[in-house]
C-alpha atoms as a PDB file:
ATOM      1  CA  UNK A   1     127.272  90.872  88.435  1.00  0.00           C
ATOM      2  CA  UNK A   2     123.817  89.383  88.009  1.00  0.00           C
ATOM      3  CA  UNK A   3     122.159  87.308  91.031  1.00  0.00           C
ATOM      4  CA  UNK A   4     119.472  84.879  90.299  1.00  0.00           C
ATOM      5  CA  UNK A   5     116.368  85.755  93.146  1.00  0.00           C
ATOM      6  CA  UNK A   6     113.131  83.583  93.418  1.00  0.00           C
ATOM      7  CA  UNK A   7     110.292  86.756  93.913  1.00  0.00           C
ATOM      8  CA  UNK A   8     107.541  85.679  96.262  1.00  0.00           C
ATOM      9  CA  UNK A   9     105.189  88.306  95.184  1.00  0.00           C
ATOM     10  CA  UNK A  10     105.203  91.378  93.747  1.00  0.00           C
ATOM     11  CA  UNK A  11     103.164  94.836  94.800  1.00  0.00           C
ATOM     12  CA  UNK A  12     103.719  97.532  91.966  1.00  0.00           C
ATOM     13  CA  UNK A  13     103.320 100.423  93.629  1.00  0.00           C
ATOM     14  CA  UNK A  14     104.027 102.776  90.649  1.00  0.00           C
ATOM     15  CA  UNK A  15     106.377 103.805  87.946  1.00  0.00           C
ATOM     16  CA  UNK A  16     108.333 106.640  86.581  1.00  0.00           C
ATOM     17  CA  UNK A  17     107.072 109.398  84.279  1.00  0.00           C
ATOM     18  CA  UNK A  18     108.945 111.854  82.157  1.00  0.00           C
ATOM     19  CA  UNK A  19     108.321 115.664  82.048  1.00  0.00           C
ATOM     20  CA  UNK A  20     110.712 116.946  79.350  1.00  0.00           C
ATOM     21  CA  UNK A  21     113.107 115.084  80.657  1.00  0.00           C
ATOM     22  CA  UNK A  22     112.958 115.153  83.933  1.00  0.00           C
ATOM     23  CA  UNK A  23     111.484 111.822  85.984  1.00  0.00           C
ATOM     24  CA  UNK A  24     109.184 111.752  88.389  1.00  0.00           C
ATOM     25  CA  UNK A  25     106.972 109.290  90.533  1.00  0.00           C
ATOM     26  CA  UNK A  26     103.609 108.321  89.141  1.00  0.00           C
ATOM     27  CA  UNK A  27     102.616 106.077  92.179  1.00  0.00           C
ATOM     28  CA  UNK A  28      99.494 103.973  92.476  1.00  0.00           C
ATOM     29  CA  UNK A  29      98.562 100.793  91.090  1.00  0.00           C
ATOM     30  CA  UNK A  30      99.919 100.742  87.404  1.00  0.00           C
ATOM     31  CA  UNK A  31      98.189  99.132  83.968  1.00  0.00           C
ATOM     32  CA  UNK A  32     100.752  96.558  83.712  1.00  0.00           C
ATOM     33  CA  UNK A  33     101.131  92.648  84.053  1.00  0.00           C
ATOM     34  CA  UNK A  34     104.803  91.543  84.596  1.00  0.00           C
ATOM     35  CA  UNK A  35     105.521  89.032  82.356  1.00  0.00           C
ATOM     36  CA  UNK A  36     107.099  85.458  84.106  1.00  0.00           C
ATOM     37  CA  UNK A  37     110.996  85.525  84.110  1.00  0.00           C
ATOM     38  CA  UNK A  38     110.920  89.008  83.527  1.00  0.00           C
ATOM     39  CA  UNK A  39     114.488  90.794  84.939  1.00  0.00           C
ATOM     40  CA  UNK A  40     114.546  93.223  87.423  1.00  0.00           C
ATOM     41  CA  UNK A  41     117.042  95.469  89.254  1.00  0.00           C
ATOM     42  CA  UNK A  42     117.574  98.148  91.665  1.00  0.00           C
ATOM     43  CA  UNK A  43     116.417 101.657  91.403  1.00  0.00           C
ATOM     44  CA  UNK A  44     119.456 104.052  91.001  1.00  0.00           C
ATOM     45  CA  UNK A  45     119.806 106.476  93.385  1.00  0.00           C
ATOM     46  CA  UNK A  46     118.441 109.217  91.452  1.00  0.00           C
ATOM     47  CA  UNK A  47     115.391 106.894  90.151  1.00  0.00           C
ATOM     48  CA  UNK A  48     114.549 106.295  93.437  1.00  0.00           C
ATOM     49  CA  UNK A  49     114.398 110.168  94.398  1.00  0.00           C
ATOM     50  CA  UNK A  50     112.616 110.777  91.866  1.00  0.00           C
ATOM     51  CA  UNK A  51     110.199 108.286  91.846  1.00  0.00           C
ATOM     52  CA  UNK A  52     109.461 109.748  95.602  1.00  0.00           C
ATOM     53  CA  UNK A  53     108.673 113.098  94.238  1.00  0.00           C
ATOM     54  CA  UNK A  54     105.908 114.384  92.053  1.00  0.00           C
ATOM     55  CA  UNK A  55     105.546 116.041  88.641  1.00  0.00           C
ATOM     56  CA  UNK A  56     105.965 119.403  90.560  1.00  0.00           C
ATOM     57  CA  UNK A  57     109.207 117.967  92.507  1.00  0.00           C
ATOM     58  CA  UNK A  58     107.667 117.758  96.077  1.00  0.00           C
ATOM     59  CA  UNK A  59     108.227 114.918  97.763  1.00  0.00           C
ATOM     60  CA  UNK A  60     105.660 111.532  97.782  1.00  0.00           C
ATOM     61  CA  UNK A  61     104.642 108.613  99.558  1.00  0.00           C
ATOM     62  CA  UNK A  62     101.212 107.654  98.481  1.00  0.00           C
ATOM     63  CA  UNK A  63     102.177 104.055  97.808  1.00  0.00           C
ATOM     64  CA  UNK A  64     102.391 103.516 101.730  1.00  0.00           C
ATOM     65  CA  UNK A  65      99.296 102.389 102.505  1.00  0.00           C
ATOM     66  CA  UNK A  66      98.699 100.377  98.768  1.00  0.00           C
ATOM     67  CA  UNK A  67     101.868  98.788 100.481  1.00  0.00           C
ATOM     68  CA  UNK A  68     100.939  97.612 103.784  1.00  0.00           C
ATOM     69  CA  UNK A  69      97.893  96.579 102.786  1.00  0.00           C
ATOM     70  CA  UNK A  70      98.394  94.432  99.649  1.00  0.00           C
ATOM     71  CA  UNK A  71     102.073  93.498 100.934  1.00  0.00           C
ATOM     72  CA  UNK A  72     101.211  90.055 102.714  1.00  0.00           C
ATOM     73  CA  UNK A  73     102.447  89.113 105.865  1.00  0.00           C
ATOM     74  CA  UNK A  74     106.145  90.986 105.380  1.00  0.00           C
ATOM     75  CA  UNK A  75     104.554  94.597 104.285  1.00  0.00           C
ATOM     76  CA  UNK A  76     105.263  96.100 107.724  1.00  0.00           C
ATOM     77  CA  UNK A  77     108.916  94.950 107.570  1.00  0.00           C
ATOM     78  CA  UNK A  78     109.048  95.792 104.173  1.00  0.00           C
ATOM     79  CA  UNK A  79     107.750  99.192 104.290  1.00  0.00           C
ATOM     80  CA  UNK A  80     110.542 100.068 106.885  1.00  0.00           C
ATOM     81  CA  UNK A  81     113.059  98.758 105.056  1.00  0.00           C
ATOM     82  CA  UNK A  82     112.126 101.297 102.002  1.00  0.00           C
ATOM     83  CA  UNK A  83     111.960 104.194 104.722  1.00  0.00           C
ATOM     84  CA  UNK A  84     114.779 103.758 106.404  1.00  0.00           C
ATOM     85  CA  UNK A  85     116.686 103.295 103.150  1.00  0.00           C
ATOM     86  CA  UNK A  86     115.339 106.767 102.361  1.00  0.00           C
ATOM     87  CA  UNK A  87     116.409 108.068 105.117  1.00  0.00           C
ATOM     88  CA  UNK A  88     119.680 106.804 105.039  1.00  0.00           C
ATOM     89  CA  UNK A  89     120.422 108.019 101.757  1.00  0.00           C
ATOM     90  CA  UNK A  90     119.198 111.414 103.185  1.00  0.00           C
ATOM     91  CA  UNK A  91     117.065 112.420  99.957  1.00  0.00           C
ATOM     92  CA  UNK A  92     114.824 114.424 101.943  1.00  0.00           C
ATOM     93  CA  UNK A  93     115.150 117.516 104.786  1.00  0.00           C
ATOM     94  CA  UNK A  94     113.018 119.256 107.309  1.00  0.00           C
ATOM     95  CA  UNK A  95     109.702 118.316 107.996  1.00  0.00           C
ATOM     96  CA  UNK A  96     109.677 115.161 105.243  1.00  0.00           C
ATOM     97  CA  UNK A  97     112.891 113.540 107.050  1.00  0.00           C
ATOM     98  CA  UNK A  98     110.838 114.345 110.158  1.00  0.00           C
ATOM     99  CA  UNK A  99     107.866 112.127 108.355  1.00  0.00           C
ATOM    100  CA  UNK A 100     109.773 109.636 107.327  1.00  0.00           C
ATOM    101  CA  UNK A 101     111.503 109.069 111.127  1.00  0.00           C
ATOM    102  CA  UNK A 102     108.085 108.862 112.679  1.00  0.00           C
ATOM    103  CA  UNK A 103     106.929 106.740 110.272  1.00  0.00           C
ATOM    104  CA  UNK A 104     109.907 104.431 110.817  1.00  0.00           C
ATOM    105  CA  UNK A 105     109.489 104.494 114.542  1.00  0.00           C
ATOM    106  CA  UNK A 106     105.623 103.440 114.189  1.00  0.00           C
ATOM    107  CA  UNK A 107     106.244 100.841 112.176  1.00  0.00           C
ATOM    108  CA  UNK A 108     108.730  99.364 114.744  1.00  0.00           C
ATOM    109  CA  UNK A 109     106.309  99.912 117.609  1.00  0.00           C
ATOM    110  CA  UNK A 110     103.836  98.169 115.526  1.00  0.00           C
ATOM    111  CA  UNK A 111     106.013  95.375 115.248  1.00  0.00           C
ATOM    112  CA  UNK A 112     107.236  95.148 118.975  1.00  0.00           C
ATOM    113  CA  UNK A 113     103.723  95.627 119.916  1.00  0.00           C
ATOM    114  CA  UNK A 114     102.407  92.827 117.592  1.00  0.00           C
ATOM    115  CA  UNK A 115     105.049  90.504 118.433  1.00  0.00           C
ATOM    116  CA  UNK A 116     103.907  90.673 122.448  1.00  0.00           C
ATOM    117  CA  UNK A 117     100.705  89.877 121.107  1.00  0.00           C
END
């Protein structure tokens, strides 16, 4: 079923390469204009692994800061959203599911904290 969304803004914070078949995360900000009306959809499950993981297959997260910094007013908020997604889906173990919960937790602090404020 398609929905019809109205986008606010957009941050690209990467896109997917190929290495013999295999995809993998190029993230930073990419050469490309989105053209107006253009579709978009969610990432599969293994698209999104795999765009959090490098060339070499460890995992990535260098669009973070990009993120909270050219994300407008909802980048905190949205940045959570994407981590605890991740961790939900339980992509990750050890120490990077460790990462990604801390980083979850300081983003809700940041919130709390900036909503006393």
């Amino acid at each position: 079923m398609i929905e019809t969304r109205t986008v606010l803004s957009i941050v690209l914070v990467g896109h997917l390469g190929n290495n013999n078949g295999k995809p993998y995360g190029v993230q930073g900000i990419p050469r490309l204009v989105v053209p107006f009306n253009a579709e978009a959809s969610l990432l599969p499950d293994a698209e999104m692994l795999a765009f959090h993981q490098d060339i070499r297959g460890r995992s990535q997260f260098t669009y973070y800061s990009h993120l909270l910094s050219a994300g407008g007013s909802f980048a905190a908020q949205l940045v959570r959203q994407v981590i605890d997604e991740l961790i939900a889906h339980e992509f990750f173990q050890g120490q990077d599911q460790q990462a990604l919960s801390v980083l979850s937790r300081e983003l809700s602090w940041k919130a709390t904290i900036g909503a006393i404020r």
